[in-house]
Protein backbone atom coordinates (compact mmCIF):
# COMPACT_ATOMS: atom_id res chain seq x y z
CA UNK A 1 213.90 77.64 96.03
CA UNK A 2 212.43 79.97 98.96
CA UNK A 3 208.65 80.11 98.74
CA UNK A 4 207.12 84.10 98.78
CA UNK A 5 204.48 83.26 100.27
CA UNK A 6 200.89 83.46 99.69
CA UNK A 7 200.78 87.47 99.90
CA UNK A 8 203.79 88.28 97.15
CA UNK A 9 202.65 85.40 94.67
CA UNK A 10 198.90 86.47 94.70
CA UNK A 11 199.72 90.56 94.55
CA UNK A 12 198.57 91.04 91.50
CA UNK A 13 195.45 89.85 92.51
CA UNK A 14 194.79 91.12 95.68
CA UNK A 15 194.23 94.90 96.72
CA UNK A 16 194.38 95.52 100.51
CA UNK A 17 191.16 96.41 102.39
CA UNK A 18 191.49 96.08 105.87
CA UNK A 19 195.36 95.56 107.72
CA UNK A 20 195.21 92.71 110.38
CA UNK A 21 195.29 95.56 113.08
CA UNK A 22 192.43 97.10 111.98
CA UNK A 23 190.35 93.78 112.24
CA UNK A 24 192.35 93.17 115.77
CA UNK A 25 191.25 96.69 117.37
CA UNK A 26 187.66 96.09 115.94
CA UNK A 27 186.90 92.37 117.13
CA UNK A 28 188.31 93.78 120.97
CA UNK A 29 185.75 96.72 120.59
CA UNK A 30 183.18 94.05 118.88
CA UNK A 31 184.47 91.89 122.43
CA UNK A 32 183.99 94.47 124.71
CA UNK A 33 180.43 95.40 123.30
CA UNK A 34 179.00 91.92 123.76
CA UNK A 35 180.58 91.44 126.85
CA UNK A 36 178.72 94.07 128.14
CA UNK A 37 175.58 92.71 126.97
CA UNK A 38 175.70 89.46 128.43
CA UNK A 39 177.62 89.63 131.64
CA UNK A 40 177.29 87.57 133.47
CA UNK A 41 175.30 84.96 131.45
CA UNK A 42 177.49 83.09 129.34
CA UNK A 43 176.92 82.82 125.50
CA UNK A 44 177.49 79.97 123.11
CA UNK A 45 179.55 81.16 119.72
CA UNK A 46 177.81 79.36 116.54
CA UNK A 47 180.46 79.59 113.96
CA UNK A 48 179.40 79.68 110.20
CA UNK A 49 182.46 76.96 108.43
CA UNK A 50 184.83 77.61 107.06
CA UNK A 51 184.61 81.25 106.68
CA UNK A 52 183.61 82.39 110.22
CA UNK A 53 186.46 80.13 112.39
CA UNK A 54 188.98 82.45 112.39
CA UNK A 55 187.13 85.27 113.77
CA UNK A 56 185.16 83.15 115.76
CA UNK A 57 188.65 82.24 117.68
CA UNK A 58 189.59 86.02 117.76
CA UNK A 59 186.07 87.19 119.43
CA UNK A 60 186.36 84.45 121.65
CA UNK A 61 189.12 85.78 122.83
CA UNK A 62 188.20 88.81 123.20
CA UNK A 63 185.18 88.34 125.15
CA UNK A 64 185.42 88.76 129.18
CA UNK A 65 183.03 86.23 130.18
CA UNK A 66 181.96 82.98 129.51
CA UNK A 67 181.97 81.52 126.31
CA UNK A 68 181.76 77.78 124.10
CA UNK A 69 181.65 77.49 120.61
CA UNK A 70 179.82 74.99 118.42
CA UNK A 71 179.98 75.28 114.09
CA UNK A 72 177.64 74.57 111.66
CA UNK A 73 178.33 74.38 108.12
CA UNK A 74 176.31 76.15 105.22
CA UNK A 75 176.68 76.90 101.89
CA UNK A 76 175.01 79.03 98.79
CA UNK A 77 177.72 79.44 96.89
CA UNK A 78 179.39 77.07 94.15
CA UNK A 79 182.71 77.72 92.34
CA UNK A 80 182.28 81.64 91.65
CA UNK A 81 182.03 84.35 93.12
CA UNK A 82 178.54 84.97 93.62
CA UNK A 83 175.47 83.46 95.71
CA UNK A 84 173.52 80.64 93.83
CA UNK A 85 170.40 81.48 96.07
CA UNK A 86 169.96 78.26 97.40
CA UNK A 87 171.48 77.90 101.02
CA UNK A 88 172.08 74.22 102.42
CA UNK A 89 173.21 72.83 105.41
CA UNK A 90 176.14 70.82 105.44
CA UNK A 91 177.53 70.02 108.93
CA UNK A 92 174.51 70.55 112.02
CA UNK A 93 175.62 71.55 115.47
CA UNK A 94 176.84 69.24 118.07
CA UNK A 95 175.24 70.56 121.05
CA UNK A 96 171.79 71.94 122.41
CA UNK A 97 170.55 75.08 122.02
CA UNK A 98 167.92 74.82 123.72
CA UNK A 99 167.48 77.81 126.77
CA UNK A 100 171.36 79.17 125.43
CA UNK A 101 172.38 82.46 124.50
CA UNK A 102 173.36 82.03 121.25
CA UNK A 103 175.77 84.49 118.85
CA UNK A 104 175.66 83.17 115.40
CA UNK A 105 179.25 84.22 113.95
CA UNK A 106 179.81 84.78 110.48
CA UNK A 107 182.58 86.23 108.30
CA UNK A 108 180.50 88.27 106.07
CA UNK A 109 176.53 89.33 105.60
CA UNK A 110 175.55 89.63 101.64
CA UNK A 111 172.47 88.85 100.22
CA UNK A 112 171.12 87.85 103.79
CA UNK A 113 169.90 84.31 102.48
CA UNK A 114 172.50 82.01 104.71
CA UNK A 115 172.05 84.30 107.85
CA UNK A 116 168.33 84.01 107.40
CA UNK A 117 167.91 80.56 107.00
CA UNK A 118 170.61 79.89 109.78
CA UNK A 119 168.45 81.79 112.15
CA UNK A 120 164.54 80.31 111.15
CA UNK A 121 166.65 77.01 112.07
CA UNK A 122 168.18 78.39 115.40
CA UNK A 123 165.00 79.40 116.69
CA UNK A 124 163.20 76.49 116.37
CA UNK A 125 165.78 75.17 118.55
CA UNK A 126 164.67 77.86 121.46
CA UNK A 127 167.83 79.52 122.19
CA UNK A 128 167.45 81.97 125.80
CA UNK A 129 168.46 84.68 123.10
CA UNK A 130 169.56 84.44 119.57
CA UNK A 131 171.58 87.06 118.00
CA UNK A 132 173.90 87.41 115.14
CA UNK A 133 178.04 88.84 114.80
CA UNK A 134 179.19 89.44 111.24
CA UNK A 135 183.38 90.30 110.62
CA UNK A 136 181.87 92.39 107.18
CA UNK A 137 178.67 93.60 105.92
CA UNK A 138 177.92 94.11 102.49
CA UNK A 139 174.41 95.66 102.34
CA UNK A 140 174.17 96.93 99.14
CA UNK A 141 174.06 93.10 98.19
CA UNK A 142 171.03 92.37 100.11
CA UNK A 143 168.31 89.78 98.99
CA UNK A 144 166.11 89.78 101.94
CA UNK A 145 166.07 91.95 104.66
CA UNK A 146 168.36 91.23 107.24
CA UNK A 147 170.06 93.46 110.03
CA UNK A 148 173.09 91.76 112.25
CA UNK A 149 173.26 92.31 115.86
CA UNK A 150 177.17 93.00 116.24
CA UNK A 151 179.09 94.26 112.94
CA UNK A 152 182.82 94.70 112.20
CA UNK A 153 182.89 96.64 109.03
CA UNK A 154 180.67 97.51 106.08
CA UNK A 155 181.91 97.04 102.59
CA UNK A 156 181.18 98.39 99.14
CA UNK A 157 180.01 95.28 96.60
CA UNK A 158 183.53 93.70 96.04
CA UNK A 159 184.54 90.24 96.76
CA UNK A 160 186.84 90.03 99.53
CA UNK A 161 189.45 87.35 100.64
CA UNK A 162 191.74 87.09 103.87
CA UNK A 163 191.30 86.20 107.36
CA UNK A 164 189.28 83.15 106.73
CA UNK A 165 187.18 84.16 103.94
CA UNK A 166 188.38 82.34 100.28
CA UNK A 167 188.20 82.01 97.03
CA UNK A 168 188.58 78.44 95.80
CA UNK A 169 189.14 77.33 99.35
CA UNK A 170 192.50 80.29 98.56
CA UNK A 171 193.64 82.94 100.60
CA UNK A 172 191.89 81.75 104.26
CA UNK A 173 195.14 82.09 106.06
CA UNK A 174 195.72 86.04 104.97
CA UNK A 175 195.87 88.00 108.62
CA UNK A 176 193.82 91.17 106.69
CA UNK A 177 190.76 91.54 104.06
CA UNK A 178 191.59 91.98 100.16
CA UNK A 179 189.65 92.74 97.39
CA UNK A 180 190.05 90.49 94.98
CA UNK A 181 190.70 91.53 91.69
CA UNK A 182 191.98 91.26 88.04
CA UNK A 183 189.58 88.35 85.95
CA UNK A 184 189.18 86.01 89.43
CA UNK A 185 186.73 88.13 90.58
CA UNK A 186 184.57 88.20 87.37
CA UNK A 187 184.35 84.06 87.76
């Protein structure tokens, strides 16, 4: 038997958002832009697990000067679909922050909690600089007030999946963003 894939056997879940090349000519112009801000101090990249890794590795890439990466691991959501308010960390960062320019990376900006939190903790650390790169922003979800540095798209109040984002630890290795729909995203 021939597997379909995860894209055929999860269609009637999934709408299409965003086509990989939209999120490849974005990150390059997202690349470009911070490039430009930095040059030629080089920047750590802080990626938010799991979510964040895969367009952590693509704005890596698409940066023209120096840049590391570190991750850190956070969560404030359980099994559904929606925040339970309560952000923890899970996995700390390996290296010092201390006097770095640091870009927190994350796949998507909701309710502002995780980003917050993430960034009260950064700064004790006394980064050189300390901004933030989001792949999607969701503002209308907002819980506390929170405006990202660098942002990719902005998004009506669905939940998304694709290009690292998941649902159930599903759909992470999808190149573009879907909506989730159908009764998953009512979970």
């Amino acid at each position: 038997m021939v597997s379909t894939g995860p894209e055929e056997t999860a269609a009637s879940e999934l709408e299409p958002l965003l086509t990989a090349q939209q999120i490849a000519v974005r990150v390059a112009e997202m690349g470009v832009r911070i490039s430009a801000d930095y040059e030629p101090e080089p920047v750590l990249l802080v990626g938010v697990l799991k979510g964040a890794a895969i367009f952590l590795a693509d704005l890596a890439r698409s940066l023209h000067l120096e840049a590391s990466y570190d991750f850190l691991a956070a969560s404030s959501y359980g099994q559904g679909t929606r925040s339970s308010g309560v952000v923890r960390l899970i996995k700390d960062l390996s290296e010092d922050i201390s006097s770095r320019h640091v870009i927190v990376v994350e796949d998507i900006l909701d309710t502002g909690l995780t980003l917050n939190y993430l960034c009260r903790l950064l700064r004790e650390r006394h980064p050189k600089s300390l901004r933030t790169a989001v792949l999607l922003d969701k503002p209308s979800r907002r819980q506390v007030p929170f405006k990202a540095d660098y942002v990719g798209f902005t998004i009506p109040d669905e939940f998304v999946v694709g290009y690292g984002l998941d649902f159930q630890e599903r759909y992470r290795n999808l190149p573009g963003v879907y909506r989730l729909g159908g009764s998953i995203a009512k979970v």
